[in-house]
Protein backbone atom coordinates (compact mmCIF):
# COMPACT_ATOMS: atom_id res chain seq x y z
CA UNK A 1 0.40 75.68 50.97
CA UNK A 2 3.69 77.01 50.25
CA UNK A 3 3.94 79.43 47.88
CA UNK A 4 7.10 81.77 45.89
CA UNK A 5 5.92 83.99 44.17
CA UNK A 6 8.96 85.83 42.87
CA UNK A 7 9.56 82.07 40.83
CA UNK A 8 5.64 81.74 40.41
CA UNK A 9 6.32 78.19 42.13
CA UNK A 10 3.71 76.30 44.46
CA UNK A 11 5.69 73.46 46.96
CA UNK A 12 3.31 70.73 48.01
CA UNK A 13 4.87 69.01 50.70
CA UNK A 14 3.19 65.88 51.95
CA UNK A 15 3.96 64.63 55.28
CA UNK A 16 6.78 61.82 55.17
CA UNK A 17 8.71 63.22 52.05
CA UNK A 18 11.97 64.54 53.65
CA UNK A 19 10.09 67.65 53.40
CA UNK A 20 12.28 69.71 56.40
CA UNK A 21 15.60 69.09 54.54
CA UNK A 22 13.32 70.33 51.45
CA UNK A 23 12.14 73.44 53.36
CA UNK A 24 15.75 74.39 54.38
CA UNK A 25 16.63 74.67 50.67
CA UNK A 26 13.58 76.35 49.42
CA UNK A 27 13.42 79.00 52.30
CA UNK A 28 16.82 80.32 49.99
CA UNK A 29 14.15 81.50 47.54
CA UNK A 30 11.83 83.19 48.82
CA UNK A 31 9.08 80.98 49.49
CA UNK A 32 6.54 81.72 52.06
CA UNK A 33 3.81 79.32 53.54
CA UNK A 34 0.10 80.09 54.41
CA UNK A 35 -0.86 80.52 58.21
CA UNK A 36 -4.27 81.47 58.05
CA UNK A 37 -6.41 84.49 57.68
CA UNK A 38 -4.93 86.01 55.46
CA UNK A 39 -1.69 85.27 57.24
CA UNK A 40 1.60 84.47 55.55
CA UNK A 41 5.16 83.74 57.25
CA UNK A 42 8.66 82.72 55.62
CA UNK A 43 9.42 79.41 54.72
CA UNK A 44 11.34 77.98 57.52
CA UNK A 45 10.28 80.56 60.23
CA UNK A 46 9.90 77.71 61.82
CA UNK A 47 7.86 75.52 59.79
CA UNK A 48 6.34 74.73 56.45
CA UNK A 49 3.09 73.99 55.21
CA UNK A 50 1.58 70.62 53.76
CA UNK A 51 -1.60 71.42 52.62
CA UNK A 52 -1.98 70.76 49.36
CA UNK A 53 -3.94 73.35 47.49
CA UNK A 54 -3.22 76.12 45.04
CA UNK A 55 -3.42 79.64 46.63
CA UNK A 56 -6.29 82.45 44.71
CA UNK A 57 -4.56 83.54 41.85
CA UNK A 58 -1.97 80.77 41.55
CA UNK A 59 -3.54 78.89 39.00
CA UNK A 60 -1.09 79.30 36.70
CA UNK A 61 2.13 79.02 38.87
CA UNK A 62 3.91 75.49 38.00
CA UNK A 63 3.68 73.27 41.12
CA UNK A 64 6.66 70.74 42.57
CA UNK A 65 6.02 67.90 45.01
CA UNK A 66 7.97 66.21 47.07
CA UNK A 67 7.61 62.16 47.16
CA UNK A 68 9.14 59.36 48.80
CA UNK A 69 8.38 55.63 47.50
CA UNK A 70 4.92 55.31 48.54
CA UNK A 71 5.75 51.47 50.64
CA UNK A 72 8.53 53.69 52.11
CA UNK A 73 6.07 57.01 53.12
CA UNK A 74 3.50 54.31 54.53
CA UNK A 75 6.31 52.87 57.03
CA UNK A 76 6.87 56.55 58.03
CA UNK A 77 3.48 57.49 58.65
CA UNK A 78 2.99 53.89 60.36
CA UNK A 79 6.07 55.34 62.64
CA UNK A 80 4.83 58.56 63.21
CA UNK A 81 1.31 57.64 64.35
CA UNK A 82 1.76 55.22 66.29
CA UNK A 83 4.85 56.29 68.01
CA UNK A 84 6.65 53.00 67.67
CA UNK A 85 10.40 54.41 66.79
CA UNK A 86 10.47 56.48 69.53
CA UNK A 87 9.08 54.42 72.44
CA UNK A 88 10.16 51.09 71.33
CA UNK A 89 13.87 48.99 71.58
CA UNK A 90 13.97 46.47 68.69
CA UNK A 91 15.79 43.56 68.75
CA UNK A 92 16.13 40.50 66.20
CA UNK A 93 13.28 38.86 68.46
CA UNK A 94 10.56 42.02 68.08
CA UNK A 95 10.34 42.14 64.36
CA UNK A 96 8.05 39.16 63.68
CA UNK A 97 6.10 41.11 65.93
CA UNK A 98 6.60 44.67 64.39
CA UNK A 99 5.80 42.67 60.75
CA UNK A 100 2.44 41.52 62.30
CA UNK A 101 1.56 45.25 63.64
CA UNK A 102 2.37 46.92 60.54
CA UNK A 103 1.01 44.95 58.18
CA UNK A 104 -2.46 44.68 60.27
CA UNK A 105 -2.22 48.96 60.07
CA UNK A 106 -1.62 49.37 56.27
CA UNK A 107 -4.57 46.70 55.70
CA UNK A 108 -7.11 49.06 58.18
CA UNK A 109 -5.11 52.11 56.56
CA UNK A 110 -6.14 51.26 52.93
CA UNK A 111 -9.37 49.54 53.58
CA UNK A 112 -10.66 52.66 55.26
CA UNK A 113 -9.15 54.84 52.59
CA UNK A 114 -10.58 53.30 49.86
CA UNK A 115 -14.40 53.04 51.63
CA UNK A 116 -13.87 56.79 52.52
CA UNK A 117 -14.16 57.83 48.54
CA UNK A 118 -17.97 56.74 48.67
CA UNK A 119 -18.48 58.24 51.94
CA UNK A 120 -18.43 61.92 52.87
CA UNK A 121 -17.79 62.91 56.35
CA UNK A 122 -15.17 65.60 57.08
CA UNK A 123 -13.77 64.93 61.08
CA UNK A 124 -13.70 61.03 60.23
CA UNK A 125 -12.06 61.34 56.70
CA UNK A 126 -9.33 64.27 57.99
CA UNK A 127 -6.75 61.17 58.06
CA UNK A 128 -6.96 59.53 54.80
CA UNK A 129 -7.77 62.49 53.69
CA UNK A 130 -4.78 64.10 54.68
CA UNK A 131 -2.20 61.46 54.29
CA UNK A 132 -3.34 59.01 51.54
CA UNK A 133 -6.41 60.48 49.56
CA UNK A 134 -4.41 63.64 48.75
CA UNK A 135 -1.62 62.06 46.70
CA UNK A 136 -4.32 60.88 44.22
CA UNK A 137 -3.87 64.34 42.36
CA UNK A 138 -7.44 64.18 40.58
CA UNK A 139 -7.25 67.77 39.68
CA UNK A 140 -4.12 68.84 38.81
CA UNK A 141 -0.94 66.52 38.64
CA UNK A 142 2.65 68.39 39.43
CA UNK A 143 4.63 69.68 37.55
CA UNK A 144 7.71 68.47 39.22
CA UNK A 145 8.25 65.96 41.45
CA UNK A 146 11.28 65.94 44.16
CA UNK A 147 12.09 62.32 45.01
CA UNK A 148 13.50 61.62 48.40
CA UNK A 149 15.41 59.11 46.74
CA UNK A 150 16.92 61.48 44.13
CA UNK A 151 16.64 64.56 46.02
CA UNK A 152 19.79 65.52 43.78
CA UNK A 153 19.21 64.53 40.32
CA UNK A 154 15.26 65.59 40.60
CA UNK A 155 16.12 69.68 41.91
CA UNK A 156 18.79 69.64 39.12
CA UNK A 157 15.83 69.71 36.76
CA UNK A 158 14.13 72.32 38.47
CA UNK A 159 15.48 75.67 36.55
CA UNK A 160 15.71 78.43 39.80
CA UNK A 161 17.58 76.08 41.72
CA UNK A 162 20.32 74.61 39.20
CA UNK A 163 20.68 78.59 38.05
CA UNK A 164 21.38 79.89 41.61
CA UNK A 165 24.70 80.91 43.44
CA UNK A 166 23.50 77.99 45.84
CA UNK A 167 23.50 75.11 43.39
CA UNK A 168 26.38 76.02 41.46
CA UNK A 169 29.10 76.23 45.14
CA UNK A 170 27.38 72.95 45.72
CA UNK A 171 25.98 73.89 49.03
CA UNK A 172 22.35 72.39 48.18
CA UNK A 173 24.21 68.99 47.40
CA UNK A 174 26.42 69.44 50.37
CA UNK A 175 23.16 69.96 52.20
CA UNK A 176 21.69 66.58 51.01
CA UNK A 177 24.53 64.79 52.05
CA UNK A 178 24.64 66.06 55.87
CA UNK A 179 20.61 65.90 56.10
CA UNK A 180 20.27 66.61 59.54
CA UNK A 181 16.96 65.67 59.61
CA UNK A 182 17.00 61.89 58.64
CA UNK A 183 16.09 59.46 61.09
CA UNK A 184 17.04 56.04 61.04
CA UNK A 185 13.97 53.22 61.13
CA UNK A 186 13.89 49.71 63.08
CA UNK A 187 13.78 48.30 59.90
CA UNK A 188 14.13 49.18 56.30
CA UNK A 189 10.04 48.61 54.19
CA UNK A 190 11.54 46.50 51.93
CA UNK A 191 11.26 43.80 54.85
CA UNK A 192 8.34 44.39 56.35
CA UNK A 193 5.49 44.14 54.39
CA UNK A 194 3.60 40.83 53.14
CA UNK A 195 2.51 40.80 49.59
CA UNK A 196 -1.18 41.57 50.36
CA UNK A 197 -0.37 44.53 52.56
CA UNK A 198 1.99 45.70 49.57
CA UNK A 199 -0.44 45.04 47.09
CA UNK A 200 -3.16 47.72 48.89
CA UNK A 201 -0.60 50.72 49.02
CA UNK A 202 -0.30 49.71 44.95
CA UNK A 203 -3.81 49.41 44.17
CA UNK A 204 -4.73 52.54 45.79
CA UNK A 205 -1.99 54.70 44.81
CA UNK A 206 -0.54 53.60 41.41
CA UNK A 207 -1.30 56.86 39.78
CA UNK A 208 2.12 57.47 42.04
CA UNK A 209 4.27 54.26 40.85
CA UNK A 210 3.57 55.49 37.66
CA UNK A 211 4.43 59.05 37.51
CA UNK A 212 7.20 58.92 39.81
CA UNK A 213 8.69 55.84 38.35
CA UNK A 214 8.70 53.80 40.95
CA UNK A 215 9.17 49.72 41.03
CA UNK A 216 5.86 48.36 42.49
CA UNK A 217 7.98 45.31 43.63
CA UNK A 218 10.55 47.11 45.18
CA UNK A 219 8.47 46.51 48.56
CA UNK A 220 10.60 43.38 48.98
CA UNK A 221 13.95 41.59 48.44
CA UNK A 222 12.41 38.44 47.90
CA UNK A 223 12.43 36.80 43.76
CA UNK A 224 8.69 36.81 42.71
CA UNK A 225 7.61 34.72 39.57
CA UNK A 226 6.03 35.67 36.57
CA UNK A 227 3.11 34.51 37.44
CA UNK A 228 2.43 36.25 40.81
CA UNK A 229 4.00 39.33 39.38
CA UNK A 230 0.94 39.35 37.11
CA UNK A 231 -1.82 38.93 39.92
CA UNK A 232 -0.05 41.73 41.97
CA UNK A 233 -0.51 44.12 38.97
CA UNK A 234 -4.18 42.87 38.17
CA UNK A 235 -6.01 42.13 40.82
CA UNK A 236 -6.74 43.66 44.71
CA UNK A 237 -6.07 40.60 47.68
């Protein structure tokens, strides 16, 4: 967890949420992450934590979370474990196949997820766990929530950061703009997912479509009709 106390502020950064551009504003005030034992190093000495938990004697700090659109996070994390963006060279011909791939892992992904709340078994779990279950919030919802799609307009709200020397030269938003941490994907997630795969990620995790306003179409460019806008929202494929 990542912790400030001086602000009495807890950062939950889940993984996917442009949470190292995040980290390189937030180390500006004084934010620290937990190591273990007892162990505690600055924010951004080299790294961040995102376990999401409330430090003893935190309970009454407010909490802000970083969050990506959820169809978006899910292409990330489909990136990141499989190692596709790095090892792969796409061309117009490969993304039938990358559509196939993807779509087959977010059906396993969600499946698994959602058998794994009626089953208990730590080493299995640590996955969904980690990446999916965690986002479900069931005890405590954030206070704050830092959008990686309004990165600016969401840390405006946030009081210590639209008060500080930082904010008001307009280095955070000059910061935002020259992420140097944003990497650029084969191909965007509003054209990659079918409308069963989609409709898992908003099944499972519309606690998140709803808080963080998010459009639980916005998965595709494609028109959809009243009347398959309906099933989406009412019933699991």
């Amino acid at each position: 967890m990542n912790v400030s106390h001086e602000h009495k502020i807890i950062w939950w950064a889940p993984e996917r949420t442009a949470t190292k551009l995040t980290a390189q504003i937030l180390k500006n005030f004084n934010f620290e992450y937990f190591v273990g034992k007892n162990d505690w190093k600055k924010l951004g000495e080299p790294y961040h934590s995102h376990h999401l938990s409330i430090p003893e004697g935190c309970e009454d700090y407010k909490i802000i979370c970083n969050m990506r659109n959820p169809y978006d996070r899910v292409l990330g994390l489909y990136l990141n474990f499989t190692s596709v963006g790095i090892n792969s060279v796409f061309k117009r011909d490969s993304k039938e196949k990358f559509i196939k791939r993807f779509n087959y892992f977010v059906k396993e992904l969600y499946h698994y997820a959602i058998l794994t709340n009626k089953i208990v078994n730590l080493e299995r779990d640590k996955p969904v766990k980690d990446y999916i279950s965690s986002l479900n919030f069931e005890n405590r919802i954030p206070d704050f929530f830092i959008r990686t799609e309004n990165m600016i307009e969401d840390l405006q709200k946030i009081d210590f950061i639209n008060q500080s020397d930082l904010w008001q030269s307009g280095k955070i938003k000059e910061m935002i703009h020259n992420n140097n941490f944003k990497i650029n994907r084969p191909f965007s997630f509003n054209e990659v997912y079918s409308f069963e795969s989609a409709n898992k990620v908003y099944q499972y995790q519309k606690k998140l479509f709803f808080i963080c306003d998010y459009d639980p179409f916005s998965f595709t460019l494609d028109e959809i009709n009243d009347e398959n806008r309906k099933s989406f929202l009412h019933e699991t494929f």
